[in-house]
N, C-alpha and C. Protein backbone atom coordinates (compact mmCIF):
# COMPACT_ATOMS: atom_id res chain seq x y z
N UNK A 1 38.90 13.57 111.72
CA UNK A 1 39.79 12.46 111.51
C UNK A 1 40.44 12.62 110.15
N UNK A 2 41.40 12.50 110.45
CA UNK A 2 42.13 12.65 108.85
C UNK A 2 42.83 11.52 108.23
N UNK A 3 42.91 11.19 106.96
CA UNK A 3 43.74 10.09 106.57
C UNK A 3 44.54 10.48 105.63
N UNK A 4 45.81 9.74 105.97
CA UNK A 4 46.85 9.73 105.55
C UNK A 4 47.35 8.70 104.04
N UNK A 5 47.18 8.65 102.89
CA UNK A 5 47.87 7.88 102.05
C UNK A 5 49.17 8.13 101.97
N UNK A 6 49.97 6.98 101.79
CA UNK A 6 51.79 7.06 101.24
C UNK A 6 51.89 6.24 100.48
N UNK A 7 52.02 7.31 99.18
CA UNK A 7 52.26 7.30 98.13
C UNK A 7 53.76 6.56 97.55
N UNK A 8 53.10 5.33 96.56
CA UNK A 8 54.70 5.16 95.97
C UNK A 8 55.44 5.61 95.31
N UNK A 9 56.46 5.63 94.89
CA UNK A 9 57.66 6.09 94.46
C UNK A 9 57.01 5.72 92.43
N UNK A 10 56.74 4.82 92.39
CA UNK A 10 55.64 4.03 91.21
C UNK A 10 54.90 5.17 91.02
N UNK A 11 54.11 5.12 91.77
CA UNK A 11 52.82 5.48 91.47
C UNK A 11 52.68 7.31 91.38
N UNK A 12 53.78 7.97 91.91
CA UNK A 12 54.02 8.75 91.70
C UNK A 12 54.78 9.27 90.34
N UNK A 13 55.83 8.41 89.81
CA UNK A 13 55.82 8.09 88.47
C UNK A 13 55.02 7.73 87.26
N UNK A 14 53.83 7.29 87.74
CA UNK A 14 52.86 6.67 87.10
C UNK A 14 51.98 8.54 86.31
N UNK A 15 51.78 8.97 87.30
CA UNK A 15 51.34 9.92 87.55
C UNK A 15 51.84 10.89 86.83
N UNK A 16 52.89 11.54 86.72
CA UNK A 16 54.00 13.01 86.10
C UNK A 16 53.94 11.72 84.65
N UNK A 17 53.87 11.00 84.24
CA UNK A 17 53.97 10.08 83.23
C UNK A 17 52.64 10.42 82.63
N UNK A 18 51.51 10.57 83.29
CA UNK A 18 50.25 10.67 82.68
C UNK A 18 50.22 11.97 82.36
N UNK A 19 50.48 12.79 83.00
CA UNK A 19 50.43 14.31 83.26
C UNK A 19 51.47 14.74 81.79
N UNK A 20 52.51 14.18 81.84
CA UNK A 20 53.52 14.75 80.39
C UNK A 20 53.27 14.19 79.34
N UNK A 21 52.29 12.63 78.84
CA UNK A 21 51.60 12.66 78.36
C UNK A 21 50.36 13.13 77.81
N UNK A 22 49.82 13.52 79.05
CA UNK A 22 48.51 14.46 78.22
C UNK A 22 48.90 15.71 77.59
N UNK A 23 49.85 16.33 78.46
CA UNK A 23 50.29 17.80 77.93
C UNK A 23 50.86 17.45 76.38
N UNK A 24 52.04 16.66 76.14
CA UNK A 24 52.34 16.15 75.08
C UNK A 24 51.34 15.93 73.80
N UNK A 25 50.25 15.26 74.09
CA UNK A 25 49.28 15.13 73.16
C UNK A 25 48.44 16.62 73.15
N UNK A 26 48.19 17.29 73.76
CA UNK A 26 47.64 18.82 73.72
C UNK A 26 48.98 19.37 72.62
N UNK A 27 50.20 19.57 72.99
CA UNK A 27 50.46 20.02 71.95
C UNK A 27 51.15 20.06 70.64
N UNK A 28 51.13 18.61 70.68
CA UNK A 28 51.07 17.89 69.44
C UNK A 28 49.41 18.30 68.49
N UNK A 29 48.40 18.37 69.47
CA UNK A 29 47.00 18.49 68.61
C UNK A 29 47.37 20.31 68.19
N UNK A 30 47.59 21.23 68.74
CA UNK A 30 48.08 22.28 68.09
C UNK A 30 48.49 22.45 67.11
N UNK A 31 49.76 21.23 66.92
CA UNK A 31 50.59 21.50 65.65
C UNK A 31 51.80 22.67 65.62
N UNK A 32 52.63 22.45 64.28
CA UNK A 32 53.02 23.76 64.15
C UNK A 32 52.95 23.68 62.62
N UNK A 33 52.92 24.44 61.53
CA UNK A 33 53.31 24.16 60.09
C UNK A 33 54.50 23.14 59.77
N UNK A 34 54.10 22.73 58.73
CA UNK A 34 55.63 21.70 58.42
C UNK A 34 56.26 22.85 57.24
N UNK A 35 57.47 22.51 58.13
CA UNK A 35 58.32 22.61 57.14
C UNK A 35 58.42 22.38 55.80
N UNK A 36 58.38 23.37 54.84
CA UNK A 36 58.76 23.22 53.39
C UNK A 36 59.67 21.91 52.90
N UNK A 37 59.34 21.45 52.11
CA UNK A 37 59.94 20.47 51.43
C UNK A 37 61.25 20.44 50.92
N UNK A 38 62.39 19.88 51.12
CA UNK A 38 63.83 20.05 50.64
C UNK A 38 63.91 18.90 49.68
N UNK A 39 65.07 19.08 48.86
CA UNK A 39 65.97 17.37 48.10
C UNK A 39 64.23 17.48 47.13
N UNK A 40 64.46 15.69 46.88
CA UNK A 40 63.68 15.21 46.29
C UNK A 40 62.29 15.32 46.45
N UNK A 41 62.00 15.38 47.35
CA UNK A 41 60.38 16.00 47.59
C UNK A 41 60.14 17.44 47.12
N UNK A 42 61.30 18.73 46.96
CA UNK A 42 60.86 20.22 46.62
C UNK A 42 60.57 19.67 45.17
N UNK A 43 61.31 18.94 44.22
CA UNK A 43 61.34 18.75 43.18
C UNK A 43 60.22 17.72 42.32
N UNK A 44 59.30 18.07 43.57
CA UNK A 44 57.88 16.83 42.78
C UNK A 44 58.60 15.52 43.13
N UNK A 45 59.50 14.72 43.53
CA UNK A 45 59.71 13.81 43.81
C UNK A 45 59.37 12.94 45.18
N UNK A 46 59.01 12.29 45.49
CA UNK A 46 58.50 11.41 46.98
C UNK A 46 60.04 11.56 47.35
N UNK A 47 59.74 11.04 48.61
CA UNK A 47 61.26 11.14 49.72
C UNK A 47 60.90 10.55 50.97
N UNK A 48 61.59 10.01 51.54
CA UNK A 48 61.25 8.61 52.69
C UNK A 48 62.11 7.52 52.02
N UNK A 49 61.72 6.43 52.84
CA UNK A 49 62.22 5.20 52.69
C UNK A 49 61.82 4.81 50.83
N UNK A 50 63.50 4.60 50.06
CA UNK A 50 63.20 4.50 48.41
C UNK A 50 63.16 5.92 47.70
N UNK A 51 62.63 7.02 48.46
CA UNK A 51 63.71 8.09 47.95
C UNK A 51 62.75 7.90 46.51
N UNK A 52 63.16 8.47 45.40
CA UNK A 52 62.66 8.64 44.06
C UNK A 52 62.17 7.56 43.54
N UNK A 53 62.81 6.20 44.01
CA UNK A 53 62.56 5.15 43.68
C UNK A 53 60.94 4.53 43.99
N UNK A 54 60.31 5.33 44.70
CA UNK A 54 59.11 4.91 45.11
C UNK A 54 58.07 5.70 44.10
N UNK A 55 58.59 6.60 43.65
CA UNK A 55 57.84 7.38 42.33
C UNK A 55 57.90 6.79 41.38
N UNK A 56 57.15 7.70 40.04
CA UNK A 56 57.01 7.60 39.34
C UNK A 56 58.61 7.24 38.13
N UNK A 57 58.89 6.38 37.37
CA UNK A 57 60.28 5.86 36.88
C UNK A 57 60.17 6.46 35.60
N UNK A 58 61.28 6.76 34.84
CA UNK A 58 61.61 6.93 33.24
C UNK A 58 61.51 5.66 32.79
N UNK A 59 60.78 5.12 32.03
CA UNK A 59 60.61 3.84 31.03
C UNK A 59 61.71 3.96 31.03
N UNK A 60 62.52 4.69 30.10
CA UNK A 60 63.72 4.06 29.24
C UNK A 60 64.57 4.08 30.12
N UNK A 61 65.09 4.65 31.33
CA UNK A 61 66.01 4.43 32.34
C UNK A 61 65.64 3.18 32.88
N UNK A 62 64.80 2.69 33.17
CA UNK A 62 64.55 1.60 33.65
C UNK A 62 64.82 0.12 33.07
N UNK A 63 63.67 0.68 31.52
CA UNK A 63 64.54 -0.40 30.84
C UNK A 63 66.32 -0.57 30.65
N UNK A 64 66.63 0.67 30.48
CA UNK A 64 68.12 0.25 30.58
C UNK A 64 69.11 -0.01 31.25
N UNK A 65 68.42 0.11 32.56
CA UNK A 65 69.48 -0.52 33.70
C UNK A 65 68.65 -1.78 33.96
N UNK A 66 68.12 -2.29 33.75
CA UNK A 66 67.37 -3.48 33.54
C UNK A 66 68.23 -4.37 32.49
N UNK A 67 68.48 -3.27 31.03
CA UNK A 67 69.33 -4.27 30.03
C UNK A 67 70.75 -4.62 30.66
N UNK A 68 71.15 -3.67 31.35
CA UNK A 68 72.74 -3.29 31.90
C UNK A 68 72.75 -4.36 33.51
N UNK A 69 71.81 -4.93 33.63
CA UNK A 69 71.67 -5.89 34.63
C UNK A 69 71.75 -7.26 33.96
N UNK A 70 71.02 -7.10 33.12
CA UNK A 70 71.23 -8.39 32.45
C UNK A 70 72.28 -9.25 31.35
N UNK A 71 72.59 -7.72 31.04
CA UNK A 71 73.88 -8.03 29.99
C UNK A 71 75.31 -9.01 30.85
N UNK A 72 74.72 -8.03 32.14
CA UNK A 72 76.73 -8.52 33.65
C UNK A 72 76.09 -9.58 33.78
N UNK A 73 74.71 -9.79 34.44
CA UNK A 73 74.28 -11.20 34.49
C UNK A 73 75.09 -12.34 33.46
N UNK A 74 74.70 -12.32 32.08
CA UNK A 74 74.95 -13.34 31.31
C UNK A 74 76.51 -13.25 31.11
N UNK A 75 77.43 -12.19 31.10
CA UNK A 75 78.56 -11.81 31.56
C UNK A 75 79.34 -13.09 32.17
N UNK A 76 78.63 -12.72 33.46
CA UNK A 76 79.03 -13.75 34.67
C UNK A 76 78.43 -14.93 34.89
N UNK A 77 77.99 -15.18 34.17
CA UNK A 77 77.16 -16.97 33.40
C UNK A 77 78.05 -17.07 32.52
N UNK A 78 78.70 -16.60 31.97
CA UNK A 78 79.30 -17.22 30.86
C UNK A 78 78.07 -18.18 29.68
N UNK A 79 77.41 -17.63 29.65
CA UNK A 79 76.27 -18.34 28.64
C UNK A 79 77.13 -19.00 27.67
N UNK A 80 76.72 -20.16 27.03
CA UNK A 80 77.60 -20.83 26.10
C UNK A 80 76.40 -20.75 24.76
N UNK A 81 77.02 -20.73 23.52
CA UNK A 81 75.88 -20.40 22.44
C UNK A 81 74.85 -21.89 22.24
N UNK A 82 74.60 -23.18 23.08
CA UNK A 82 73.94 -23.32 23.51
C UNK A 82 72.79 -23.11 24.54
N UNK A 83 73.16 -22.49 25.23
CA UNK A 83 72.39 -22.08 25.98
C UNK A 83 71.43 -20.45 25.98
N UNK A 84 71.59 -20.21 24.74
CA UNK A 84 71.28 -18.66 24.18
C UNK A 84 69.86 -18.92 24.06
N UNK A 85 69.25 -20.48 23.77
CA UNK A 85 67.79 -19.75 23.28
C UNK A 85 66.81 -19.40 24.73
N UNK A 86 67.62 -21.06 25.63
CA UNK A 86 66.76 -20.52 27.14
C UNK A 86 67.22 -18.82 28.02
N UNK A 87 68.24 -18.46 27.53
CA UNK A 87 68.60 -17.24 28.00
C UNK A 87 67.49 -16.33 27.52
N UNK A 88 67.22 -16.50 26.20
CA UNK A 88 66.45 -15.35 25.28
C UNK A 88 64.92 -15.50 25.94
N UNK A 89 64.40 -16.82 26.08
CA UNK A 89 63.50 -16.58 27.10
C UNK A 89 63.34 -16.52 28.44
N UNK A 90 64.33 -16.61 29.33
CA UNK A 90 64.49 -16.37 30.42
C UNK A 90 64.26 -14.35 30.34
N UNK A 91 65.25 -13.94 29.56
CA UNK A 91 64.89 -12.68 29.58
C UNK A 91 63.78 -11.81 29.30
N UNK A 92 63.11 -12.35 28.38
CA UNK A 92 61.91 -11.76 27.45
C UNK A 92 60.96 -11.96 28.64
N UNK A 93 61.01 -13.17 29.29
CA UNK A 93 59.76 -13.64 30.98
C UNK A 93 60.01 -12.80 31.54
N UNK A 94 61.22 -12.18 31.91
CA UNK A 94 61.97 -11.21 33.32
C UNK A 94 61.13 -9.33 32.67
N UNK A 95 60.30 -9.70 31.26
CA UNK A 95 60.34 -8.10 31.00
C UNK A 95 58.96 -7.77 31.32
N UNK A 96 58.67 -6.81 32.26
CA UNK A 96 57.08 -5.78 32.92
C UNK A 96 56.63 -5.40 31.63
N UNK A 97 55.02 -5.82 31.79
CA UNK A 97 54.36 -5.61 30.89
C UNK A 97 54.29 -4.33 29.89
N UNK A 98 54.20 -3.84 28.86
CA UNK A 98 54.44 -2.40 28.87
C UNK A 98 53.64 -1.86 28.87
N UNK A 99 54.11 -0.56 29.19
CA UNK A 99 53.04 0.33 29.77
C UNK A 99 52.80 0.67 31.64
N UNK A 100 53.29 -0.30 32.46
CA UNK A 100 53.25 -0.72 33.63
C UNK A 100 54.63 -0.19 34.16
N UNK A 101 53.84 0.25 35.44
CA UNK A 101 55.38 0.31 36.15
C UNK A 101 55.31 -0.58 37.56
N UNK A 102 55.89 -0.73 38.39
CA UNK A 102 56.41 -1.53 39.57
C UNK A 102 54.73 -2.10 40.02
N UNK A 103 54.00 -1.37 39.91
CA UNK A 103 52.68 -1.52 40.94
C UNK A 103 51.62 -1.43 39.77
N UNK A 104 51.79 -1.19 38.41
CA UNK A 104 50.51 -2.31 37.71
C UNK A 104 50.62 -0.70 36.85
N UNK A 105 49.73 -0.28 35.96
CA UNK A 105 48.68 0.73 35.06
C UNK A 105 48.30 2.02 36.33
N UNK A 106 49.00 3.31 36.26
CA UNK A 106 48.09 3.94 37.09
C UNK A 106 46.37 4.50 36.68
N UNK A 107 46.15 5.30 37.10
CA UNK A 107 44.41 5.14 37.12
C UNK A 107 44.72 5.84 35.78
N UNK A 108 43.38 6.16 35.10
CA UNK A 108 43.91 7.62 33.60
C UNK A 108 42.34 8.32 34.33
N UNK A 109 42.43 9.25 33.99
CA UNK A 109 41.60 10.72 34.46
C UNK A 109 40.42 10.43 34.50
N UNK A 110 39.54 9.34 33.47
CA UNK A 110 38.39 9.22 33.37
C UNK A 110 38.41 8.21 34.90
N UNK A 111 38.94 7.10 35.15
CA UNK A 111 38.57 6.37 36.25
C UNK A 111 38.64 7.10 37.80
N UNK A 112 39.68 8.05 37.56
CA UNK A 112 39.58 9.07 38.59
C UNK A 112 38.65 10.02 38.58
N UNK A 113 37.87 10.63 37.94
CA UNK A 113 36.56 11.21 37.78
C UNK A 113 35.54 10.31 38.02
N UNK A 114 35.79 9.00 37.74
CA UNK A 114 34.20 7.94 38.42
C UNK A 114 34.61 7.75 39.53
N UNK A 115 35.77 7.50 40.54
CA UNK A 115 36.08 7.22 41.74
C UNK A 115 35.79 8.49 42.86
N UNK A 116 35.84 9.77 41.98
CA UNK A 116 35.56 11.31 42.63
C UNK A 116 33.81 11.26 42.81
N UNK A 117 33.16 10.69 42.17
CA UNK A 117 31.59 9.78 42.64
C UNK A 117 30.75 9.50 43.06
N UNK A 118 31.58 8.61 43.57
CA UNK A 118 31.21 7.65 44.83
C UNK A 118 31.82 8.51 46.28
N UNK A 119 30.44 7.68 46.31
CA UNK A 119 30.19 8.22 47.93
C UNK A 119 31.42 6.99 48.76
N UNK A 120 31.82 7.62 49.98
CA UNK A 120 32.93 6.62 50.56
C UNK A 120 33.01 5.85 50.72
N UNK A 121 31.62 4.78 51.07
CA UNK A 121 31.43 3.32 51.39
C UNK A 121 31.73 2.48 49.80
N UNK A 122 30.90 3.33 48.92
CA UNK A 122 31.59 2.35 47.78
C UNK A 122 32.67 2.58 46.94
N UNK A 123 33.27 3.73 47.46
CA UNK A 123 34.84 3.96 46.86
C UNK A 123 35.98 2.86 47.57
N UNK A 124 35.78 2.84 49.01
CA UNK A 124 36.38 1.41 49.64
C UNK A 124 36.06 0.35 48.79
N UNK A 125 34.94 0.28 48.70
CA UNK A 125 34.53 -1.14 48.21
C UNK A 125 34.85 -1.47 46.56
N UNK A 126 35.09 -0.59 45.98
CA UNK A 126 35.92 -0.08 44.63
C UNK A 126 37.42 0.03 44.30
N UNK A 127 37.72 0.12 45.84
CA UNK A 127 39.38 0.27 45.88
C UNK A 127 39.85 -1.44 46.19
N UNK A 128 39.23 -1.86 47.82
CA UNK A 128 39.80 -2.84 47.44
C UNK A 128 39.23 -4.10 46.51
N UNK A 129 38.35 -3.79 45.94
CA UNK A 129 37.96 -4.66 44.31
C UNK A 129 39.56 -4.44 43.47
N UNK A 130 39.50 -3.44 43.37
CA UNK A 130 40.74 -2.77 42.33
C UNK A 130 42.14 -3.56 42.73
N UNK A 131 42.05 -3.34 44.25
CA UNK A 131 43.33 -3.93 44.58
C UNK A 131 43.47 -5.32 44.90
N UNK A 132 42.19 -6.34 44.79
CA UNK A 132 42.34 -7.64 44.89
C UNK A 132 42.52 -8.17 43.39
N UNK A 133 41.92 -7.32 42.74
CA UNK A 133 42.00 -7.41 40.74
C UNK A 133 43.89 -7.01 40.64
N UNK A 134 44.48 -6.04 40.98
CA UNK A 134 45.93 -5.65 41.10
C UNK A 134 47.20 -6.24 41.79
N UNK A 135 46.52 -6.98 42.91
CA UNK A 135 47.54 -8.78 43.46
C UNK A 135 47.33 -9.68 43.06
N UNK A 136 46.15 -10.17 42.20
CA UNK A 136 46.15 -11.09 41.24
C UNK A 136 46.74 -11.58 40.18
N UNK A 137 46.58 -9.89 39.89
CA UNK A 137 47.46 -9.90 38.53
C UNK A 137 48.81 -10.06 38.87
N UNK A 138 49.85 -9.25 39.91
CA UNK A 138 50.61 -9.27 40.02
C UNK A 138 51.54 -10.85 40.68
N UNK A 139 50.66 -11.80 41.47
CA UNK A 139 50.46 -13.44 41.94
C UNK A 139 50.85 -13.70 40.80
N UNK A 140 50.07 -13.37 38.91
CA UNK A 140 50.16 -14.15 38.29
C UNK A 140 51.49 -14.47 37.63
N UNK A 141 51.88 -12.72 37.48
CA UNK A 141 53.35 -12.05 36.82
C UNK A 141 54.31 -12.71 37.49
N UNK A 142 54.53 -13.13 38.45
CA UNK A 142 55.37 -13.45 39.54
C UNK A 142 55.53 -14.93 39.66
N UNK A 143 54.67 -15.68 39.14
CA UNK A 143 54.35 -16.58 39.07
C UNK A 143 54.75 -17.20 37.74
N UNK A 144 54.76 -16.65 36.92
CA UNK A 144 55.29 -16.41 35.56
C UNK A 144 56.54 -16.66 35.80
N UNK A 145 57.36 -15.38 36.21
CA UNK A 145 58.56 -14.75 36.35
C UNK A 145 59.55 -16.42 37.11
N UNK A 146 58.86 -16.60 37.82
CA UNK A 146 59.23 -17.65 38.80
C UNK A 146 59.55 -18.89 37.43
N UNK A 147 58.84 -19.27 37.41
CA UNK A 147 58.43 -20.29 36.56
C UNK A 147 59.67 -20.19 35.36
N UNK A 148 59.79 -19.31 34.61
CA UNK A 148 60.91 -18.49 33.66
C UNK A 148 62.05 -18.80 34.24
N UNK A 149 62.62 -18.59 35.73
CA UNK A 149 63.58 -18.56 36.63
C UNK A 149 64.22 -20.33 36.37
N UNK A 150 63.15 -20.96 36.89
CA UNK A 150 63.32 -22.73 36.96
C UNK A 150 63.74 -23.30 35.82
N UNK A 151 63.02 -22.73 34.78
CA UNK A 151 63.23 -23.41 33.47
C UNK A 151 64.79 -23.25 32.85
N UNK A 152 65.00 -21.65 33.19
CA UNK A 152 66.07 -21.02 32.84
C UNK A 152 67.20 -22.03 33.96
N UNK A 153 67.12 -21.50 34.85
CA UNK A 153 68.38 -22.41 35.90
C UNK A 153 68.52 -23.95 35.46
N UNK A 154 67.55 -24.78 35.16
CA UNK A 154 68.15 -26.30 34.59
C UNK A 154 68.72 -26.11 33.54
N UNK A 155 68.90 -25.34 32.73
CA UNK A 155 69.83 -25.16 31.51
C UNK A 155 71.14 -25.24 31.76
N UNK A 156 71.78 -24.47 33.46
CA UNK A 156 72.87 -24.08 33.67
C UNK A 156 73.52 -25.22 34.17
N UNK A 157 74.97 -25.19 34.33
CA UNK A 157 75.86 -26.07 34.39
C UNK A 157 76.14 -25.77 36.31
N UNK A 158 76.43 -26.31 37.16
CA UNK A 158 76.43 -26.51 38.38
C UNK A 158 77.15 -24.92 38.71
N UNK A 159 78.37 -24.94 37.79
CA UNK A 159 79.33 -23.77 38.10
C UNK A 159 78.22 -22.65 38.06
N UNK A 160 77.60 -22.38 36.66
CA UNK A 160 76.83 -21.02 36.66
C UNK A 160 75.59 -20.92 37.60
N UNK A 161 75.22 -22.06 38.19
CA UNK A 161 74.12 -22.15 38.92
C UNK A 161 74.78 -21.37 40.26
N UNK A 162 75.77 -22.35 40.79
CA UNK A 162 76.32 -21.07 42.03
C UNK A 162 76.37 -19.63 41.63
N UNK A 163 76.75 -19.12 40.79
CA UNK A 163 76.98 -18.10 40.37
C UNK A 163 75.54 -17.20 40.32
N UNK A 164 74.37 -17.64 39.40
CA UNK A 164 73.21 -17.58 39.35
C UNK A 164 72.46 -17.28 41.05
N UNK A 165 72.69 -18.18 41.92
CA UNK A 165 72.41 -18.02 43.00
C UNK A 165 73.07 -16.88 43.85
N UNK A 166 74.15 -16.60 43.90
CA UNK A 166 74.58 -15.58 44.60
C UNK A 166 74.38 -14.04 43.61
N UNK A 167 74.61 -14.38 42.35
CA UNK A 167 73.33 -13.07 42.13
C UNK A 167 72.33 -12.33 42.38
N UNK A 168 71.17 -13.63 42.84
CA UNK A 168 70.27 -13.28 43.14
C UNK A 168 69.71 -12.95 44.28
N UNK A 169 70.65 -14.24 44.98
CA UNK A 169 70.74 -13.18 46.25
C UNK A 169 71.29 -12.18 46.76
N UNK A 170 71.99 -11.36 46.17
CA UNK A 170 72.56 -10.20 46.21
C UNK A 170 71.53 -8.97 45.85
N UNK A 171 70.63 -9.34 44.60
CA UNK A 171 69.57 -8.58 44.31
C UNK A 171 68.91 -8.67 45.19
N UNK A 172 68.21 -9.56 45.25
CA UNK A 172 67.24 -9.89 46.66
C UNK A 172 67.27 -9.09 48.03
N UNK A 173 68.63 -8.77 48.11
CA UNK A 173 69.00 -8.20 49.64
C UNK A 173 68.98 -6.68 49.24
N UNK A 174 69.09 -6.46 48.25
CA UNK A 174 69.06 -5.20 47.80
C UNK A 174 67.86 -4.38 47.13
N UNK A 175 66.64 -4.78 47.12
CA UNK A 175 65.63 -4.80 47.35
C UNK A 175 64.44 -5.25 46.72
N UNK A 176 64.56 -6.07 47.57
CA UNK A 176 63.37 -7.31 46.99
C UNK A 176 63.91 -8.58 45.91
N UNK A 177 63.16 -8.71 45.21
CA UNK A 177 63.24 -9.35 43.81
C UNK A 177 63.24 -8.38 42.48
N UNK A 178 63.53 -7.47 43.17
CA UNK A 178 63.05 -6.26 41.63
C UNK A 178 63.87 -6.40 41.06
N UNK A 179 65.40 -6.47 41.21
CA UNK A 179 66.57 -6.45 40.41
C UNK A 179 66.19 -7.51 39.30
N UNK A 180 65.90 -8.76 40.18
CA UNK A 180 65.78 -9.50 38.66
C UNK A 180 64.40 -9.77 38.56
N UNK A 181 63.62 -9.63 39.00
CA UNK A 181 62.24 -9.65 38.41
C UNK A 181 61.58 -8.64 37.63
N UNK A 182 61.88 -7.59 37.99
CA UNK A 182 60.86 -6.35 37.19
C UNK A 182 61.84 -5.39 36.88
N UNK A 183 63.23 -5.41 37.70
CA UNK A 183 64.15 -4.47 36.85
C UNK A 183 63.89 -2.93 37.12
């Protein structure tokens, strides 16, 4: 006696779907070498989404397109020489701690030699210590920064406040808050 299944049109799809998947993952697990590094990555630089910008920064480039942000800023405020001393601290709040770049103090050689250590369970447990100690800090800066922002904007006159606002949101869209927060 023989039996007959008829097969769906589905399920036969289902099927060459599983089949070019598995093959797919076989030789994907092979691999092939990657390709050598071009642009900004041959040159020690990161590359992806932010490009150089996700590396390591020149202090003084930074600071100075930071000053050159702030100078058009007050530019286009029209600051009046009343309003110079909340400017002077609005700016001095807007400045990263020194020494720091975007993401806090990197490690220095000795903390990377105690982290080389530890065994894995407490290098996790060391990292994210490190990194709940490193959003704290950064909650606080920001928090700061914010705070600097409010004080600074009631100074302004309705006109520079629009003005103020579409600044920032212009930075904002352009990535993140860094333009005017950390520069």
């Amino acid at each position: 006696m023989s039996v007959t299944f008829k097969r769906s049109s589905t399920f036969n799809a289902l099927v060459l779907a599983g089949m070019l998947a598995t093959m797919g993952a076989g030789a994907m697990a092979q691999g092939t070498p990657a390709p050598a590094p071009a642009g900004p990555a041959a040159a020690g630089k990161p590359s992806g989404p932010g490009g150089e910008h996700m590396g390591r920064h020149d202090p003084a480039k930074m600071q100075a397109m930071m000053a050159k942000r702030m100078a058009d800023l007050k530019a286009k405020l029209k600051i009046t020489p009343t309003q110079e001393g909340a400017w002077t601290s609005f700016t001095t709040a807007m400045q990263p701690p020194a020494g720091e770049g975007p993401w806090g103090k990197r490690p220095t050689a000795e903390q990377r030699a105690e982290m080389d250590k530890l065994t894995t369970p407490e290098r996790l447990d060391k990292m994210q210590a490190m990194r709940t100690e490193r959003m704290t800090a950064m909650n606080a800066a920001m928090a700061k920064r914010n705070d600097a922002i409010k004080t600074f904007y009631a100074t302004l006159t309705p006109e520079q406040k629009k003005t103020f606002d579409a600044e920032h949101q212009k930075m904002a869209r352009h990535g993140g808050h860094h333009g005017m927060h950390r520069g």
